[in-house]
Protein backbone atom coordinates (compact mmCIF):
# COMPACT_ATOMS: atom_id res chain seq x y z
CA UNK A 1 81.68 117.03 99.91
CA UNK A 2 81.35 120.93 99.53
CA UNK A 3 78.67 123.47 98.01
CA UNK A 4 79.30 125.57 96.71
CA UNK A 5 83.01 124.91 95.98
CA UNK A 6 85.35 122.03 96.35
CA UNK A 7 89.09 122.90 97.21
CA UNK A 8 91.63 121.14 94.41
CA UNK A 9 94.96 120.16 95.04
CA UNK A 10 97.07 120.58 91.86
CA UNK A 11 99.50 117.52 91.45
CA UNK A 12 102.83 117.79 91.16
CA UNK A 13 104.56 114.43 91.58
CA UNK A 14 104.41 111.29 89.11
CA UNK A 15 103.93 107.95 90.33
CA UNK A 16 107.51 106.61 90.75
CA UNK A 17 109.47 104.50 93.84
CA UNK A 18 108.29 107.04 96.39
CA UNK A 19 105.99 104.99 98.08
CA UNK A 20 104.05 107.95 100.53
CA UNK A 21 103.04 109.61 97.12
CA UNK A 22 102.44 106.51 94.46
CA UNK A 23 100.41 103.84 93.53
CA UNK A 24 102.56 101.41 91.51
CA UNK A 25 102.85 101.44 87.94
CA UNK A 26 101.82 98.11 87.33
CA UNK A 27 98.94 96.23 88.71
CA UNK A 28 99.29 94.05 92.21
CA UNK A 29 97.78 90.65 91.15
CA UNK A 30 99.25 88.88 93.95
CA UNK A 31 98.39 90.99 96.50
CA UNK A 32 94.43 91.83 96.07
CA UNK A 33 92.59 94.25 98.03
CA UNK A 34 89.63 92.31 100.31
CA UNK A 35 86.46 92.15 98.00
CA UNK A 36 82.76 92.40 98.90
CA UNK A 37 80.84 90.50 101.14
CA UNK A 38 79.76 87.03 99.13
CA UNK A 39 76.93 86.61 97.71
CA UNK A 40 75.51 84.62 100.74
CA UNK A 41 75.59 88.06 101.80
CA UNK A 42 72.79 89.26 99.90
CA UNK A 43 75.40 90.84 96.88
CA UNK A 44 74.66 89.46 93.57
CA UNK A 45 78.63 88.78 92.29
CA UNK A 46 77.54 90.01 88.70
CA UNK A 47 80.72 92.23 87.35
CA UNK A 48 78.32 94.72 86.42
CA UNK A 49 74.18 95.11 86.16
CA UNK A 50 72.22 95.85 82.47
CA UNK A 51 70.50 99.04 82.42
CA UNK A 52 69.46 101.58 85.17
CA UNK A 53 69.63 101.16 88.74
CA UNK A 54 66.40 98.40 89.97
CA UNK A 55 64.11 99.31 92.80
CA UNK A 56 64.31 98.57 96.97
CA UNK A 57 65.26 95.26 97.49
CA UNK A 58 67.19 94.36 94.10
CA UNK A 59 70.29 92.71 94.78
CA UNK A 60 73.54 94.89 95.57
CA UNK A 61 75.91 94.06 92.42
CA UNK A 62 79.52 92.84 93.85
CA UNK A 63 82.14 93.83 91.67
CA UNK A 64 85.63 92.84 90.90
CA UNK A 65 88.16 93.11 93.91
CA UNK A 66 90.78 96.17 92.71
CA UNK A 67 94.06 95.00 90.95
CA UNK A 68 95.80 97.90 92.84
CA UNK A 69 97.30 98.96 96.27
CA UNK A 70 96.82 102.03 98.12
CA UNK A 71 99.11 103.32 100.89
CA UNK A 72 98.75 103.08 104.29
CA UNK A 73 97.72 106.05 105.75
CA UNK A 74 99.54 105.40 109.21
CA UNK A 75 102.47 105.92 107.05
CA UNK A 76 101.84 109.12 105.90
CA UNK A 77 103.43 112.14 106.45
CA UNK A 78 100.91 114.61 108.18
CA UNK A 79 99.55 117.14 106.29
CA UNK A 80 99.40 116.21 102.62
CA UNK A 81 95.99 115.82 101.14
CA UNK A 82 97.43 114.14 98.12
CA UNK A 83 98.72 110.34 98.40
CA UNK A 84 98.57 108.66 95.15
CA UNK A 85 98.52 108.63 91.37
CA UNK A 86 97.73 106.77 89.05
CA UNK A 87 95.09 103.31 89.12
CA UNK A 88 91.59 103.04 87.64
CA UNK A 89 88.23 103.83 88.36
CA UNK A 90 86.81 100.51 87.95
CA UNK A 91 84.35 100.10 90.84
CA UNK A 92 86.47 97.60 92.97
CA UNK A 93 89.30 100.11 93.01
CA UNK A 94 86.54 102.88 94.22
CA UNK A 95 85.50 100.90 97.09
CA UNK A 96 88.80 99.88 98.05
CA UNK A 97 89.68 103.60 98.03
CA UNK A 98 87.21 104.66 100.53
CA UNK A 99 87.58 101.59 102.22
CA UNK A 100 91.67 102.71 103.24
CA UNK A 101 90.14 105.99 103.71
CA UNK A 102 90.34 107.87 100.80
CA UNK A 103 88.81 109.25 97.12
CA UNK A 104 89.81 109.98 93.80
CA UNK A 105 89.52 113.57 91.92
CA UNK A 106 91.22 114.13 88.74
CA UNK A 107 94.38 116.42 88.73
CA UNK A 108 94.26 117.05 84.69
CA UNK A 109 92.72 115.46 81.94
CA UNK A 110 94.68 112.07 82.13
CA UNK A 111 95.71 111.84 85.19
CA UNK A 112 93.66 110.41 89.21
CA UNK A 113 94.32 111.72 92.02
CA UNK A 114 94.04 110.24 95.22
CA UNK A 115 92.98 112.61 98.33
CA UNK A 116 93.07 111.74 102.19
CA UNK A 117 92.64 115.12 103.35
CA UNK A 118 94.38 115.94 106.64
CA UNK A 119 92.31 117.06 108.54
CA UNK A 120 89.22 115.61 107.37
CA UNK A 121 85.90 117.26 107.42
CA UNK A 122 83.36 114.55 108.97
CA UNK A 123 79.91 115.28 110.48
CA UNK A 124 78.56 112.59 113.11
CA UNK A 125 74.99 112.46 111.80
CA UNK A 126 73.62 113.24 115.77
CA UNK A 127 75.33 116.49 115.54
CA UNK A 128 73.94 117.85 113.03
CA UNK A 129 72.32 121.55 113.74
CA UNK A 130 69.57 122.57 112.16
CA UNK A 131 68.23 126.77 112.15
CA UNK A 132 65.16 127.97 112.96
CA UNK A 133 65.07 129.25 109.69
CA UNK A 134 66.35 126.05 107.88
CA UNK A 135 63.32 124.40 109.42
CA UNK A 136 60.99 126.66 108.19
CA UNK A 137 62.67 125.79 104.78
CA UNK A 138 62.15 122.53 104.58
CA UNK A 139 58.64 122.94 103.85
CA UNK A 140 58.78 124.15 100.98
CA UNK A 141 60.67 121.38 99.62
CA UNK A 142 59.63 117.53 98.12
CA UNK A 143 62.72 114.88 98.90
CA UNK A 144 63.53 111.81 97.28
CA UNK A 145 66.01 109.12 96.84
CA UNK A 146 67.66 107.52 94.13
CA UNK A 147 65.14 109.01 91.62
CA UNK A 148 67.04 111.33 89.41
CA UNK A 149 71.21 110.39 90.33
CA UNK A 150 71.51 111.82 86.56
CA UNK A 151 70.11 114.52 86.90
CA UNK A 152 72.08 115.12 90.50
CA UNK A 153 75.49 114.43 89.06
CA UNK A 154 74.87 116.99 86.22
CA UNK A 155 74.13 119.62 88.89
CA UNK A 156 76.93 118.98 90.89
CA UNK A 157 79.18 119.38 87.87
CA UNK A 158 77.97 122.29 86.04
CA UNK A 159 81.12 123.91 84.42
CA UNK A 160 79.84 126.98 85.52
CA UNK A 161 80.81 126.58 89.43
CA UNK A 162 83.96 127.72 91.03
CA UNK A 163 86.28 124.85 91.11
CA UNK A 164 84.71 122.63 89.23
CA UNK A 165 85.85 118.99 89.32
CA UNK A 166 83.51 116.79 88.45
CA UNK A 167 84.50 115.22 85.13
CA UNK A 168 83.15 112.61 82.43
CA UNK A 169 85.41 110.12 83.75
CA UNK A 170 83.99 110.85 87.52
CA UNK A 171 80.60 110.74 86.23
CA UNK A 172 81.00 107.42 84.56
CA UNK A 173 82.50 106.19 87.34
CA UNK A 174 79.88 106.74 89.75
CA UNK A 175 77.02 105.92 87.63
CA UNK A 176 77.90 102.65 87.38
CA UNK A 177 78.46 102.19 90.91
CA UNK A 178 75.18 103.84 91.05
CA UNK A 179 73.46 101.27 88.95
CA UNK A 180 75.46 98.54 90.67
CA UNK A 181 73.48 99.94 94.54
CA UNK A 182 76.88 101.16 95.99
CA UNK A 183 76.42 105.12 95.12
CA UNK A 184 73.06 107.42 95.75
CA UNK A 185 71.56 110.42 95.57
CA UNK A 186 69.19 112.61 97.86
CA UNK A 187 67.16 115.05 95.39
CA UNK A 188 65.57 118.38 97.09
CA UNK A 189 62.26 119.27 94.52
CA UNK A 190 60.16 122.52 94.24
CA UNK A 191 57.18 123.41 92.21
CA UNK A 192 60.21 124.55 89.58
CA UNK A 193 62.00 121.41 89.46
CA UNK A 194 65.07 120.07 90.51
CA UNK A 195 66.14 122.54 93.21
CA UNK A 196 69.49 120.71 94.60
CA UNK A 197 70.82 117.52 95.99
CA UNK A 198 73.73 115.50 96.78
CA UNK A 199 75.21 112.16 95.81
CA UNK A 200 78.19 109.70 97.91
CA UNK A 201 79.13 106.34 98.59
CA UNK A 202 77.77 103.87 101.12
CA UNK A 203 79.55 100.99 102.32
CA UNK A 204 79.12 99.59 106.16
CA UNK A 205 77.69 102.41 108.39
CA UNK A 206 79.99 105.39 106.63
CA UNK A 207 78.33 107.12 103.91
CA UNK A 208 81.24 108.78 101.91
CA UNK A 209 79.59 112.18 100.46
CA UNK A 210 81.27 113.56 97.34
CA UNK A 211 79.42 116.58 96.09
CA UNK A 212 76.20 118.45 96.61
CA UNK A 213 74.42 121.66 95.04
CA UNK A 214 71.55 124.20 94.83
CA UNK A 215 69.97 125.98 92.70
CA UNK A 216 67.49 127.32 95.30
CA UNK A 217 68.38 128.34 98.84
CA UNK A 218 68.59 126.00 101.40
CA UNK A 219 67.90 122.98 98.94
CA UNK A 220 71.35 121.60 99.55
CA UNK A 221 71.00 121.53 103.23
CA UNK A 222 67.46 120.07 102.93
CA UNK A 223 69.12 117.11 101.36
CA UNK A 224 71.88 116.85 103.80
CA UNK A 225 69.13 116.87 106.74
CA UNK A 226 67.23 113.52 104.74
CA UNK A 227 70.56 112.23 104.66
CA UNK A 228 70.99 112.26 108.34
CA UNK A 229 67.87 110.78 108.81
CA UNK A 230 68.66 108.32 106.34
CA UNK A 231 71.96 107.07 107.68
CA UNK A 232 70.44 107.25 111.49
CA UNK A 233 72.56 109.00 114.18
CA UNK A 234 73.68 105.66 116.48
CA UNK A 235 77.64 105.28 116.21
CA UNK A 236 79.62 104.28 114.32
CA UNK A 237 77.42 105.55 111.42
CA UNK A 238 79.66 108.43 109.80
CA UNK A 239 79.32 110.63 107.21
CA UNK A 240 82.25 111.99 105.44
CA UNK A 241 82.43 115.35 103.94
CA UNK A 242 86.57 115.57 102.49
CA UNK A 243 87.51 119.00 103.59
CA UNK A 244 85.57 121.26 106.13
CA UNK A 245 84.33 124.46 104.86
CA UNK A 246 82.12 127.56 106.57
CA UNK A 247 78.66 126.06 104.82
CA UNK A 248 79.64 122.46 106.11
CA UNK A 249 80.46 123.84 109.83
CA UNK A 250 77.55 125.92 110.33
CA UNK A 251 75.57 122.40 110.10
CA UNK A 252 77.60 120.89 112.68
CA UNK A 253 80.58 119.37 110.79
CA UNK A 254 83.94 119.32 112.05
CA UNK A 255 87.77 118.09 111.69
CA UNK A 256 89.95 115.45 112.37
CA UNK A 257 93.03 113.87 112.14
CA UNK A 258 93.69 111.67 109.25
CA UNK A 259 95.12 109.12 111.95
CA UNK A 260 91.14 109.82 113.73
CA UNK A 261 89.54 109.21 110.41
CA UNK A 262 91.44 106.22 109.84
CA UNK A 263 90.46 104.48 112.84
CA UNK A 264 86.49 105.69 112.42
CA UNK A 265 86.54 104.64 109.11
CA UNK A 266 87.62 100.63 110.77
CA UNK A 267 84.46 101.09 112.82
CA UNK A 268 82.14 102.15 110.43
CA UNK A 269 82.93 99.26 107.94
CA UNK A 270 83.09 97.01 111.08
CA UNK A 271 80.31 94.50 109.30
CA UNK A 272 82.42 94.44 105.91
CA UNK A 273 82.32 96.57 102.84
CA UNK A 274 77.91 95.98 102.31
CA UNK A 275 76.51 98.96 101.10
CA UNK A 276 74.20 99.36 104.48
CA UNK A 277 71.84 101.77 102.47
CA UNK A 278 70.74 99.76 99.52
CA UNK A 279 67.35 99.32 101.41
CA UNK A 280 66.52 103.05 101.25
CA UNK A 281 62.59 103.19 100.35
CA UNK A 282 62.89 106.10 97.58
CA UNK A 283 59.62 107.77 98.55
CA UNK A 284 58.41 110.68 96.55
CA UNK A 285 56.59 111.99 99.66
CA UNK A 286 59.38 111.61 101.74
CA UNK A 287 59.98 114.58 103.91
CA UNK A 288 63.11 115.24 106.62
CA UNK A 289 61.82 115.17 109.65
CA UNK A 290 61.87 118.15 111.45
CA UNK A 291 64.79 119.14 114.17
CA UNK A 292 64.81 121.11 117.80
């Protein structure tokens, strides 16, 4: 998760027998990835839920366990961001993805790629550092949750950014896991509208972020600094933020080694793959609370 730009690996290899660089060609029905929790769990097994996303306390939609295998990354040379090609984006294969620890971005107009940066940019929620300044910003800002995800996703993909990555089939993707309670979004609001925001993942106590923007200063961070509060700074909770860039660090984040990440991503989803923020109350009054 970047603002304002997200670094792109081009592709260059085709899924074929090299097994540090491909997903399989053909789907791996005999050996399924774990699924869900069951629906004894409090996840309602439906394959996928009618219309928009339902309010606090509607059942977390369980989807199909993924059809396809993703490396290991303890067998990974170090160093290469890019590990796989190929798969779907059906939302069992997207949870299983950031379950092993890492996410897909497209690498042309046909093709996935799968990305396990190394090293990976992670911020531990209790370490995040908030200005003088940045405080004084959040004021002039109205935060919610899970109220406009649309409207979010379109600003993170505006053609018009540097680097833009964010395609239709991304979008799609994540809307529906949206809609299903595994995927949400933090909006920033001003008297002008829609002033920034971010969306990710959220499955045990690791919230994956994949994208945030602004369209007025320091509305980005504002919704990084609800996040926090959101996800609550005890450990394991982690949040994940791909690649580390200057805006990310000056707000606390940091590397570490893919083999690190690996092993923080086992703790985080410790309790299983639940979403553990599908309770979020999506308060239009809701402000960040503000940091010494």
């Amino acid at each position: 998760m970047s603002e304002p730009t997200v670094r792109r690996q081009a592709a260059t290899r085709r899924t074929g027998t090299d097994e540090r660089h491909a997903i399989a060609s053909r789907a791996v029905e005999s050996r399924r990835q774990p699924g869900p929790p069951p629906p004894d769990a409090g996840v309602d097994p439906v394959a996928e839920p009618p219309g928009p996303r339902r309010g606090p306390g509607s059942p977390v939609v369980a989807p199909e366990p993924s059809r396809w295998q993703f490396p290991s990354l303890d067998e990974l040379p170090d160093g290469d961001d890019l590990i796989a090609i190929g798969a779907d984006l059906e939302p069992g294969t997207l949870l299983a993805a950031y379950a092993s620890g890492c996410f897909p971005m497209p690498v042309d107009r046909r093709t996935i790629g799968w990305f396990s940066p190394d090293p990976r940019g992670i911020l531990w929620p209790g370490r995040l550092r908030v200005s003088r300044s940045l405080r004084r910003s959040i004021r002039r800002f109205e935060v919610t949750v899970d109220q406009a995800f649309d409207e979010v996703i379109a600003g993170c993909a505006d053609p018009s950014r540097p680097m833009g990555w964010i395609d239709r089939r991304i979008m799609r993707a994540y809307r529906r896991l949206h809609h299903m309670g595994w995927v949400h979004s933090v909006e920033v609001w001003d008297d002008d509208g829609l002033a920034g925001g971010l969306y990710g993942l959220s499955i045990g106590r690791l919230f994956a972020g994949e994208s945030m923007f602004h369209r007025r200063t320091d509305a980005s961070k504002v919704a990084l600094i609800h996040l926090v509060d959101l996800v609550g700074t005890e450990s394991p909770a982690l949040i994940d933020v791909q690649w580390l860039t200057p805006h990310l660090a000056s707000l606390g984040a940091e590397e570490c080694s893919r083999a690190d990440y690996h092993r923080l991503v086992g703790d985080a989803l410790g309790g299983g793959l639940r979403p553990h923020l599908a309770g979020w109350d999506p308060s239009p009054n809701d402000r960040p609370a503000e940091r010494t």
